[in-house]
C-alpha atoms as a PDB file:
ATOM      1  CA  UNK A   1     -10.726  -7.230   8.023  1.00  0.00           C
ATOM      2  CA  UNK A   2      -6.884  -7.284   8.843  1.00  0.00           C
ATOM      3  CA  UNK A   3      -4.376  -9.538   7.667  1.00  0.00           C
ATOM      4  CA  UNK A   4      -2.820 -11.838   9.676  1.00  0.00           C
ATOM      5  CA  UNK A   5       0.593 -11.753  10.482  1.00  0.00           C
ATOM      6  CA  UNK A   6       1.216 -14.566   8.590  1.00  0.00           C
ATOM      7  CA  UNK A   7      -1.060 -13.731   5.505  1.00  0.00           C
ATOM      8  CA  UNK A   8       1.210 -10.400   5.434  1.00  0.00           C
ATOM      9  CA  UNK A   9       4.405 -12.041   5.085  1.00  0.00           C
ATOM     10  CA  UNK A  10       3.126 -15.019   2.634  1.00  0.00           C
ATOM     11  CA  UNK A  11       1.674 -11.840   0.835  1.00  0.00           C
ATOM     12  CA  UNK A  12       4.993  -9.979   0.453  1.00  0.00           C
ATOM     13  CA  UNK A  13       7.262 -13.011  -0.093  1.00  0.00           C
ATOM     14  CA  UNK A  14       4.973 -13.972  -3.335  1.00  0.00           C
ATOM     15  CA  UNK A  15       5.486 -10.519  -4.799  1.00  0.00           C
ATOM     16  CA  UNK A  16       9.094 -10.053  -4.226  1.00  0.00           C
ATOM     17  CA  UNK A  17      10.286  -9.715  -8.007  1.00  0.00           C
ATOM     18  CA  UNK A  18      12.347 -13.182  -8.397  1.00  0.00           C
ATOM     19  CA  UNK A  19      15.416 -11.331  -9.580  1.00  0.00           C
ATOM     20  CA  UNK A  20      15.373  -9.884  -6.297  1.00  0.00           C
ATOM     21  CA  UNK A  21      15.722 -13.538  -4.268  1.00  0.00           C
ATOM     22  CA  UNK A  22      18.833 -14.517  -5.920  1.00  0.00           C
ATOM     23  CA  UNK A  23      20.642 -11.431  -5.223  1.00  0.00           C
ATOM     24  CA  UNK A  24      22.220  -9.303  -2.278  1.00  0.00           C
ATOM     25  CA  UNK A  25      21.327  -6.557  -1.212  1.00  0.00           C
ATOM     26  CA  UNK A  26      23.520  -3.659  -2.895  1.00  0.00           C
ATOM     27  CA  UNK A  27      22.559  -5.192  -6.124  1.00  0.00           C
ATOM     28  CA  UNK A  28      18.891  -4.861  -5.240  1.00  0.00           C
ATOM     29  CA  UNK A  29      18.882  -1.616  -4.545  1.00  0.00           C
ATOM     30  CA  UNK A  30      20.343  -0.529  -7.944  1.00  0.00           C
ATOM     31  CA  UNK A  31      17.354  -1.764  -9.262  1.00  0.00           C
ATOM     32  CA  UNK A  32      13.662  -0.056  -9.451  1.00  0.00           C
ATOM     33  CA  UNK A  33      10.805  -1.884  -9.301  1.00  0.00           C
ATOM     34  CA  UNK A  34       7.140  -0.900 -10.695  1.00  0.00           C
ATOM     35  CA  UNK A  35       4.360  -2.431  -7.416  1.00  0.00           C
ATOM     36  CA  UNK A  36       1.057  -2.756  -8.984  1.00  0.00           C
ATOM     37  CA  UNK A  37      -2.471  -2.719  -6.045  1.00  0.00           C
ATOM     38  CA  UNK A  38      -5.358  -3.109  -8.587  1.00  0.00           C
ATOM     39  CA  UNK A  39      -7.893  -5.833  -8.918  1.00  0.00           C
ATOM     40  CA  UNK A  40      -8.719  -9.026 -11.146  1.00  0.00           C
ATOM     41  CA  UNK A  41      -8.097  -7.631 -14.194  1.00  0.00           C
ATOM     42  CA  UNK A  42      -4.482  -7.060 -13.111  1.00  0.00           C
ATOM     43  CA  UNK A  43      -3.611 -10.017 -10.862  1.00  0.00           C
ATOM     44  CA  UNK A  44      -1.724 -12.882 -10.979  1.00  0.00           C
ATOM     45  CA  UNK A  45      -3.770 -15.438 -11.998  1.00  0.00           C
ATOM     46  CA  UNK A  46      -3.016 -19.402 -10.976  1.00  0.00           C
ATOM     47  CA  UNK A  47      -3.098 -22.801 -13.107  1.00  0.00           C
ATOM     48  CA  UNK A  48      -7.187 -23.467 -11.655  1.00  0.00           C
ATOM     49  CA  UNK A  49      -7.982 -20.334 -13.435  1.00  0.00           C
ATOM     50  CA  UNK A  50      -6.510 -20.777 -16.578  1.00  0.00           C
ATOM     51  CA  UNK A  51      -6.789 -19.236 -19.573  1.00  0.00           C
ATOM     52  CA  UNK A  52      -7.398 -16.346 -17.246  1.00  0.00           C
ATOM     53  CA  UNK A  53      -4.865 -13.714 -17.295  1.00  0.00           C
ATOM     54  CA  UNK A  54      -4.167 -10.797 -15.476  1.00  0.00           C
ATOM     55  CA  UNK A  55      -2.663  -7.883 -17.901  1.00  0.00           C
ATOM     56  CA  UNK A  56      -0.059  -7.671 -14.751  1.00  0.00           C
ATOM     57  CA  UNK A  57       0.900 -11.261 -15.751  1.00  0.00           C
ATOM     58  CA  UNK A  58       2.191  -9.559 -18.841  1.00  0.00           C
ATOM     59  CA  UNK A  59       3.263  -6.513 -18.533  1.00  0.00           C
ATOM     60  CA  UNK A  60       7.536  -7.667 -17.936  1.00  0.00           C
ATOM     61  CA  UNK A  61       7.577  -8.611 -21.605  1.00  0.00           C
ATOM     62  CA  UNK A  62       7.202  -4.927 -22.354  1.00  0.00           C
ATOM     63  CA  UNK A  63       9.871  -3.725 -19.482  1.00  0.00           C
ATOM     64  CA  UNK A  64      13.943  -4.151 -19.435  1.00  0.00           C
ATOM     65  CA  UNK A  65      15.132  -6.495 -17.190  1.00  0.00           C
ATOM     66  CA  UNK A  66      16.703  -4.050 -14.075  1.00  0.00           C
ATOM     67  CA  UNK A  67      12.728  -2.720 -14.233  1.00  0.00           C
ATOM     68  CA  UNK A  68      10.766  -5.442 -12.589  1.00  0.00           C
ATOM     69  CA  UNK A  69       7.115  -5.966 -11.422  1.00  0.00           C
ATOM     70  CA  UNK A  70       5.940  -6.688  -8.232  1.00  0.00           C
ATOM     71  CA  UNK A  71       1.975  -7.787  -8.875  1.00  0.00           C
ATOM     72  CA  UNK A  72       0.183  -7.248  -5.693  1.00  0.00           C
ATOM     73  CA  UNK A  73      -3.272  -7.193  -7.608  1.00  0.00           C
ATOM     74  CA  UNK A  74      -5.333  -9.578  -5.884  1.00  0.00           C
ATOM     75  CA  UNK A  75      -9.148 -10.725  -7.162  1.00  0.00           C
ATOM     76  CA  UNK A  76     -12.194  -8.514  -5.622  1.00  0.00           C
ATOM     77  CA  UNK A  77     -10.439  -6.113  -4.060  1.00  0.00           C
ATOM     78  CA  UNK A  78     -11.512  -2.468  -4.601  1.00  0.00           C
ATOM     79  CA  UNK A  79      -9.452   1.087  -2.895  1.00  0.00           C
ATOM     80  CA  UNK A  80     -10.934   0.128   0.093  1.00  0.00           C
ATOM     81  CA  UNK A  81     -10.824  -3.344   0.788  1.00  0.00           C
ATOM     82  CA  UNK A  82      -7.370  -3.945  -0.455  1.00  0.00           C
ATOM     83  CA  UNK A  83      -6.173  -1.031   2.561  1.00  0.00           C
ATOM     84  CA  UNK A  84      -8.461  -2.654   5.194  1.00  0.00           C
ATOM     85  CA  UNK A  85      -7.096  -5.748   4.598  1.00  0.00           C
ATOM     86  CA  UNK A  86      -3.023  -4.630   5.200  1.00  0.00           C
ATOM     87  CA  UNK A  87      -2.399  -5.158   1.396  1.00  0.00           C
ATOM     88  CA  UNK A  88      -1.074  -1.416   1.204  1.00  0.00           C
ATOM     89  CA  UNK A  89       0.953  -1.632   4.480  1.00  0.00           C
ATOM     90  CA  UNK A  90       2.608  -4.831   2.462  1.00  0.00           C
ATOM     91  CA  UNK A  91       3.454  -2.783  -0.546  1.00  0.00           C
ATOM     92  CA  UNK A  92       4.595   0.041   1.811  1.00  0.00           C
ATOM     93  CA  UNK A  93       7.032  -2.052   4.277  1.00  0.00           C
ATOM     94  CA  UNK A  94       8.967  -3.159   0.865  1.00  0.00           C
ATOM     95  CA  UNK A  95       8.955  -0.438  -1.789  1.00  0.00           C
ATOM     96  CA  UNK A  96      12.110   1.735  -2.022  1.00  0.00           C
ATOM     97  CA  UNK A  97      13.306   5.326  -3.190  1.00  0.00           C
ATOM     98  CA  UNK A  98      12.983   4.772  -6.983  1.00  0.00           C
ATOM     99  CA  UNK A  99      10.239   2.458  -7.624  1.00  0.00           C
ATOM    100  CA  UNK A 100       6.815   3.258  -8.601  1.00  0.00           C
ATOM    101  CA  UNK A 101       3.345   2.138  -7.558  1.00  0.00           C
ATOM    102  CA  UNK A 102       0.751   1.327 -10.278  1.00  0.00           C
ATOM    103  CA  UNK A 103      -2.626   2.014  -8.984  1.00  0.00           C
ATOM    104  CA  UNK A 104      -5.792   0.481 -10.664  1.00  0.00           C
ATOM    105  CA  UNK A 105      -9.502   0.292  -9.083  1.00  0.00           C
ATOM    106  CA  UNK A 106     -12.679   0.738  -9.639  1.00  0.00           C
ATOM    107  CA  UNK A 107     -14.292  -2.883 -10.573  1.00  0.00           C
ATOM    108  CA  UNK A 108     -15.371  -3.479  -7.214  1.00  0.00           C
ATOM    109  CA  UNK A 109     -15.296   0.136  -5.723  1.00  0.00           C
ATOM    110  CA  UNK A 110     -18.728  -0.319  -7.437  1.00  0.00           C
ATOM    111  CA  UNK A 111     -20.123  -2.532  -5.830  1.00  0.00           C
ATOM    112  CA  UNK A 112     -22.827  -0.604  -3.882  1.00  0.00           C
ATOM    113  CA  UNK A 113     -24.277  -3.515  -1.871  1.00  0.00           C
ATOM    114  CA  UNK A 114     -20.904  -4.246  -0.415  1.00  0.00           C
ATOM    115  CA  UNK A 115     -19.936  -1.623   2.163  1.00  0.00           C
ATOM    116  CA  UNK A 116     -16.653  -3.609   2.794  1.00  0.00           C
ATOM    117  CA  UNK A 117     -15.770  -2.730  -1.086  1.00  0.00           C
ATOM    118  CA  UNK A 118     -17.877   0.306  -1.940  1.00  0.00           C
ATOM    119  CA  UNK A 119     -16.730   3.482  -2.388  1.00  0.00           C
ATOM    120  CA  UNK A 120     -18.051   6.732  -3.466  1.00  0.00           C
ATOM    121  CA  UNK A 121     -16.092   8.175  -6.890  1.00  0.00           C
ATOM    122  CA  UNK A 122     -16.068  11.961  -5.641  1.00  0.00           C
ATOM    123  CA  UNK A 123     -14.988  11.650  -1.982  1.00  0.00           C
ATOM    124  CA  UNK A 124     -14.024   7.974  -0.499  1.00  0.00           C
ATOM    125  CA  UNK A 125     -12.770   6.559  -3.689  1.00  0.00           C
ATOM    126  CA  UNK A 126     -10.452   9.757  -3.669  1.00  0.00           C
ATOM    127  CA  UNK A 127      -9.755   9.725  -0.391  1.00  0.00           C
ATOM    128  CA  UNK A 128      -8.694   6.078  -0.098  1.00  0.00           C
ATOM    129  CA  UNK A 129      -6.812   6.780  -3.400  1.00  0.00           C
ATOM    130  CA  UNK A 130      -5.256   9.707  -1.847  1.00  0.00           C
ATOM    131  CA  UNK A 131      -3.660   7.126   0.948  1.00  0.00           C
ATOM    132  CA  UNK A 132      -1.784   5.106  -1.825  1.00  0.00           C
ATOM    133  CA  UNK A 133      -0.051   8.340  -3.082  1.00  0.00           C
ATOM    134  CA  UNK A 134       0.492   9.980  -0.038  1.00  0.00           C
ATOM    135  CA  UNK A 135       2.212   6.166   0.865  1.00  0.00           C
ATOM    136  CA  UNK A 136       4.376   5.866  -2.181  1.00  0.00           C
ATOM    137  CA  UNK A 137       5.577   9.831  -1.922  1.00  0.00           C
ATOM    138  CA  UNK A 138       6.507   9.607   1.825  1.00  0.00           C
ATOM    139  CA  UNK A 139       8.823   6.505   0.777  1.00  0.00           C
ATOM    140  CA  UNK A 140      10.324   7.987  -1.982  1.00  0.00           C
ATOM    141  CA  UNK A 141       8.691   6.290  -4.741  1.00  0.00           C
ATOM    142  CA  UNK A 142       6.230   7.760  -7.513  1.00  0.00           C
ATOM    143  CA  UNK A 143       2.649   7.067  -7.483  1.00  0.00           C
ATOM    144  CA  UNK A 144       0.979   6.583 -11.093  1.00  0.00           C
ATOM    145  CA  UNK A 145      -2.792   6.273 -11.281  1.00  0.00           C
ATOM    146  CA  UNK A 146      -4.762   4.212 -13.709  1.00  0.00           C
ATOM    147  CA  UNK A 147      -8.530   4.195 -14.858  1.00  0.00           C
ATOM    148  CA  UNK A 148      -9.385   0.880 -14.808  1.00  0.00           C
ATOM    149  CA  UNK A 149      -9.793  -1.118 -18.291  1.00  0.00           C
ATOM    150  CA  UNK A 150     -13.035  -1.424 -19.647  1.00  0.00           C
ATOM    151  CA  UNK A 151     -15.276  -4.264 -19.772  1.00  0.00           C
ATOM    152  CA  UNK A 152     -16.646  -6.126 -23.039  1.00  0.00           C
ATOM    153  CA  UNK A 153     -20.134  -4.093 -23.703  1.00  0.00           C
ATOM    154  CA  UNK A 154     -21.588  -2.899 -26.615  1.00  0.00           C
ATOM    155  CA  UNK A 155     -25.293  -1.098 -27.538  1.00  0.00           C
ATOM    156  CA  UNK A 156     -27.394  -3.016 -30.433  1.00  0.00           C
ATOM    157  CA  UNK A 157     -25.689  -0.568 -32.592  1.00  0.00           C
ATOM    158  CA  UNK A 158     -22.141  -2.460 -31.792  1.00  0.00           C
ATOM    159  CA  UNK A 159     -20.720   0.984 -30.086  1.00  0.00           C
ATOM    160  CA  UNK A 160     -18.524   0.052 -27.438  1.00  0.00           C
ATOM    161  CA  UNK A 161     -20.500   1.325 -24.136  1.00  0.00           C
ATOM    162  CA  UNK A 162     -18.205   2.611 -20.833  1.00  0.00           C
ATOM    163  CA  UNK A 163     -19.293   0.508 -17.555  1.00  0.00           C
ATOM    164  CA  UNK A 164     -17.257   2.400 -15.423  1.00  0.00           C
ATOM    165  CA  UNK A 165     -19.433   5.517 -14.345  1.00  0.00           C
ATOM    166  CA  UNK A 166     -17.775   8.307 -12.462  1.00  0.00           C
ATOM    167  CA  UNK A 167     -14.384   6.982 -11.807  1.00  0.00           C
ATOM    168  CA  UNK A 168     -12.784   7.241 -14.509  1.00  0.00           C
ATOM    169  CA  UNK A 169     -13.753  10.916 -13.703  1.00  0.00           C
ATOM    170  CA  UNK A 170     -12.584  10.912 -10.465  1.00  0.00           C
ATOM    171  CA  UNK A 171      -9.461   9.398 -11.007  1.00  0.00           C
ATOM    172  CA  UNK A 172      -8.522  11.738 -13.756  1.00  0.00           C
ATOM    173  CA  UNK A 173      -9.361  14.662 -11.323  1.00  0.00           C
ATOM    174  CA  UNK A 174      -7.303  13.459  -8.579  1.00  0.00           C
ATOM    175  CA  UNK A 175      -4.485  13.035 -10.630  1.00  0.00           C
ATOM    176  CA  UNK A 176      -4.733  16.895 -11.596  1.00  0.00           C
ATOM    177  CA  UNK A 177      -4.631  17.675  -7.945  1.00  0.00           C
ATOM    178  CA  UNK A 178      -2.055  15.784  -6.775  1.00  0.00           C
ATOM    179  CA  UNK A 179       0.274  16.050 -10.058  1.00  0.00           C
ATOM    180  CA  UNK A 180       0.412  12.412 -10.034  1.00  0.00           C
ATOM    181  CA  UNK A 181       0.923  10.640 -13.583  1.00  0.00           C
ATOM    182  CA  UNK A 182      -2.143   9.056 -14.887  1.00  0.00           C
ATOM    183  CA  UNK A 183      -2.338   6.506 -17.730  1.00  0.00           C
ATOM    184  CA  UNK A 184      -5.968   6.477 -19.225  1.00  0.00           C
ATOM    185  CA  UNK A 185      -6.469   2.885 -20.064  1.00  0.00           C
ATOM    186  CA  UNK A 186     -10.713   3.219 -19.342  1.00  0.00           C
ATOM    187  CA  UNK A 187     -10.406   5.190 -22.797  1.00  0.00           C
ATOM    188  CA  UNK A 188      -7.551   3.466 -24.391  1.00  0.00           C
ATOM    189  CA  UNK A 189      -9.251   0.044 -23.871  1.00  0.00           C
ATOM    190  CA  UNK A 190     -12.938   1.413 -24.494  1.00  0.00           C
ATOM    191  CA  UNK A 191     -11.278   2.424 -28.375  1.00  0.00           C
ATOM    192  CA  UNK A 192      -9.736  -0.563 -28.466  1.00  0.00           C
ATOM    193  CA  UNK A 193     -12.750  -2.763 -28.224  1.00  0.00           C
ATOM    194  CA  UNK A 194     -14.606  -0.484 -30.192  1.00  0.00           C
ATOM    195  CA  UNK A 195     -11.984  -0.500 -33.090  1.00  0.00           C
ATOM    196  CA  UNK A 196     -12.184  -4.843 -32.783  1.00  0.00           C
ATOM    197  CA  UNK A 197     -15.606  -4.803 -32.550  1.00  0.00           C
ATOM    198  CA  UNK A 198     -18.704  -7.301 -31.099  1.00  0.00           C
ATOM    199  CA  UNK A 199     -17.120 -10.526 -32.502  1.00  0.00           C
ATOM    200  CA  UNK A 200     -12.950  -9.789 -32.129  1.00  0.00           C
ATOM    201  CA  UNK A 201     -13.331  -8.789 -28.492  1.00  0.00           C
ATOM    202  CA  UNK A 202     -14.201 -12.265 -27.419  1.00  0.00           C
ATOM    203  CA  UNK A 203     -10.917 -13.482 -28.785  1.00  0.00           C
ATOM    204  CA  UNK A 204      -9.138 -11.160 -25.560  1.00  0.00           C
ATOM    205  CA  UNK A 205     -11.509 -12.111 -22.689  1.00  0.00           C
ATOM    206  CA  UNK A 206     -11.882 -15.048 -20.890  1.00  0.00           C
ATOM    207  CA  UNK A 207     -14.909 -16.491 -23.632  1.00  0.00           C
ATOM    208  CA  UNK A 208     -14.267 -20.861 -23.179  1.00  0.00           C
ATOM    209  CA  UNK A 209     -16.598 -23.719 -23.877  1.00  0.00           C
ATOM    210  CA  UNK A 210     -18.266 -23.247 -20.685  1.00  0.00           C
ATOM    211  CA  UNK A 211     -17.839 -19.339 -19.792  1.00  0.00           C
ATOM    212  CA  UNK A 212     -18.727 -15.937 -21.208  1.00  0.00           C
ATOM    213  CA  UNK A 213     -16.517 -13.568 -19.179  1.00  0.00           C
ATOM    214  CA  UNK A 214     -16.591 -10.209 -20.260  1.00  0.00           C
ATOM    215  CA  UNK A 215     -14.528  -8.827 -17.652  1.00  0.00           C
ATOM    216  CA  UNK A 216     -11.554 -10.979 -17.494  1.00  0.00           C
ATOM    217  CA  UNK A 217      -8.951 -11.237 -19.845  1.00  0.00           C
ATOM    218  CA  UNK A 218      -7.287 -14.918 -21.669  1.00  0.00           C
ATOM    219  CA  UNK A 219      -3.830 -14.650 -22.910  1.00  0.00           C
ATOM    220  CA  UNK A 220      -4.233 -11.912 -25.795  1.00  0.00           C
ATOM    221  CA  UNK A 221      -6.201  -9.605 -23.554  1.00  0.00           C
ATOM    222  CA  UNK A 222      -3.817  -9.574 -21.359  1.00  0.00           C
ATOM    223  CA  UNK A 223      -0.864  -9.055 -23.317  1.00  0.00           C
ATOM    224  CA  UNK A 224      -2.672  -6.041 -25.359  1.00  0.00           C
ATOM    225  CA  UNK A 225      -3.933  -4.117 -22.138  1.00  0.00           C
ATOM    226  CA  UNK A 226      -0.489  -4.855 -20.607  1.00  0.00           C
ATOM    227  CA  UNK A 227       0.868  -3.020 -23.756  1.00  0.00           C
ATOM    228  CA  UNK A 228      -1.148  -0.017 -23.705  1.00  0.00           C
ATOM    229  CA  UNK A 229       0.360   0.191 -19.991  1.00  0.00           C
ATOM    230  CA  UNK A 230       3.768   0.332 -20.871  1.00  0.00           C
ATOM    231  CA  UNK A 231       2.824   2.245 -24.267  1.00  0.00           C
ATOM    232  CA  UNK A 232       1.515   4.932 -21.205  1.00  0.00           C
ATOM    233  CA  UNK A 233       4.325   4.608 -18.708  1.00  0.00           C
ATOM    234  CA  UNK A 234       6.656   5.739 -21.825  1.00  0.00           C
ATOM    235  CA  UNK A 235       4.646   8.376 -23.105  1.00  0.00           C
ATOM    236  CA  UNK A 236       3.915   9.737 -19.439  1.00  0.00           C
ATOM    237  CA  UNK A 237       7.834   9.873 -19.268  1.00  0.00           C
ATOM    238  CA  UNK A 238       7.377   7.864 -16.025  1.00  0.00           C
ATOM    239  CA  UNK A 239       9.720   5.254 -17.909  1.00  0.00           C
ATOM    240  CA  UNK A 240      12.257   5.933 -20.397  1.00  0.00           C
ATOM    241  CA  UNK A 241      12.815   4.445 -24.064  1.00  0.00           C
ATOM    242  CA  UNK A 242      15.703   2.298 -22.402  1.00  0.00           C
ATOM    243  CA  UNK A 243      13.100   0.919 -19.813  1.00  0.00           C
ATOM    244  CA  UNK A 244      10.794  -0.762 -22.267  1.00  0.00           C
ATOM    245  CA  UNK A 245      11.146  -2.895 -24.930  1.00  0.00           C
ATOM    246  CA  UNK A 246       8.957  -5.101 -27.423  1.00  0.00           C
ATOM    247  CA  UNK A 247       6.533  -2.319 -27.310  1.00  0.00           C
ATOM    248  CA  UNK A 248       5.327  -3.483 -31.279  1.00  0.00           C
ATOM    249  CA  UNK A 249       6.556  -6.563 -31.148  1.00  0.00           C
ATOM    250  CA  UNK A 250       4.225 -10.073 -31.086  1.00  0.00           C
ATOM    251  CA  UNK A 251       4.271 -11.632 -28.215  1.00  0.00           C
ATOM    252  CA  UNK A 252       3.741 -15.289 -28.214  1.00  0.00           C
ATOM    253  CA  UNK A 253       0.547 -16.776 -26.210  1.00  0.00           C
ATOM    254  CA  UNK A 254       3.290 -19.422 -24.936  1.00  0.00           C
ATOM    255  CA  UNK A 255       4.699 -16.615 -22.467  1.00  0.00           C
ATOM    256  CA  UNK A 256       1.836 -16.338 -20.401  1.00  0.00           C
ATOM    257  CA  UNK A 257       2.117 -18.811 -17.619  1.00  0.00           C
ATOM    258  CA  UNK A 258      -0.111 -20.350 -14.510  1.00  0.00           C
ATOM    259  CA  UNK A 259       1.488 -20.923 -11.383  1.00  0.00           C
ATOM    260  CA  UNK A 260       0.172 -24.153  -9.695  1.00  0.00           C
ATOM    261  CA  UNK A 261      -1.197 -22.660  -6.375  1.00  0.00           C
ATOM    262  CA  UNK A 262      -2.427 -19.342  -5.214  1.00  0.00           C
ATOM    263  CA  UNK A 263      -0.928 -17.810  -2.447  1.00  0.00           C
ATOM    264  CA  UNK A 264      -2.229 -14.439  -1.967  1.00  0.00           C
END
């Protein structure tokens, strides 16, 4: 399934960084901006959804303010889906020499039954992978790969348990054949939840009154996972110390904000 015309542009307007529509163009240009294509766990999430948060919903608190973010993460999309449906082309027709795109799937490249999501870890899931580097580097800007963050699972022994099978793998593969950058959040969030354990995890998903989400992230998830991100970009030397900021400070729930309508 395509995009329509109009889809495309309401797509690309809602993920132009804001600094960017209040200034001209020579300004804009000095700037770099990090695109993120990922899933749910990443996206933008809208004031129907809330507490859900995206870890992209966080991640400027831990980035200067000439580095923005451009979330294109959008809910159920896997490698696949999110290039069938023109969301790459999107990212494509606006990123510049300079900026980087953050790439994060494998939720929904999972899903076997779906053959509009599915994707095999050792050759389609590469090769559609392969399409978002291969985009960024003929534009000028660097691709950076990322395993996708774990879920909330644990064994009856209270071991954190990986969900993600092969990959993780596969990603981390690719990324040593292509020489792209790749920040290994499957295993820095899979230590994370084992260090909190059964009962602290559920304070960083979406766990309300009426919902047991162990997939999604509230407002602490979020802001955690967003700064093992930006903990990455630094240490990958894809951003430099004067690109990031807050990276041990707290960062107050009261940040996170919903947006009253979706339009992506």
């Amino acid at each position: 399934m395509s995009l329509t015309r109009r889809q495309v542009t309401v797509a690309a307007i809602a993920a132009v960084p804001v600094a960017f529509s209040a200034t001209g163009t020579a300004q804009a240009k000095e700037q770099r901006t990090l695109y993120i294509a990922g899933d749910s766990t990443a996206a933008q999430k809208y004031a129907d959804a809330a507490p859900e948060t995206g870890w992209g919903m966080a991640l400027p608190f831990f980035l200067h303010k000439d580095r923005r973010v451009a979330n294109h993460a959008v809910n159920g999309r896997s490698s696949k889906s999110f290039v069938d449906e023109g969301r790459l082309d999107v990212i494509l027709g606006a990123i510049q020499p300079g900026d980087f795109l953050l790439i994060q799937f494998a939720h929904n490249d999972e899903k076997t039954a779906d053959p509009t999501r599915y994707t095999e870890p050792w050759t389609t899931y590469q090769d559609y992978l392969r399409l978002y580097i291969d985009g960024a580097r003929a534009r000028g800007a660097r691709p950076v790969l990322a395993t996708s963050v774990e879920r909330r699972k644990f064994d009856a022994s209270g071991n954190a348990v990986p969900t993600h099978g092969e990959y993780p793998a596969a990603m981390r593969a690719l990324a040593g054949e292509e020489g792209v950058a790749l920040l290994d959040i499957q295993a820095l969030s899979l230590a994370l939840w084992q260090k909190l354990g059964v009962e602290e995890t559920k304070k960083y998903f979406n766990w309300t009154d009426t919902e047991q989400d162990n997939t999604h992230f509230n407002p602490p998830g979020a802001i955690a996972i967003a700064r093992l991100v930006a903990r990455e970009l630094l240490r990958h030397r894809v951003l430099a110390p004067r690109d990031v900021r807050r990276l041990d400070a707290e960062i107050p729930e009261s940040w996170i904000t919903w947006p009253s309508s979706a339009t992506a």
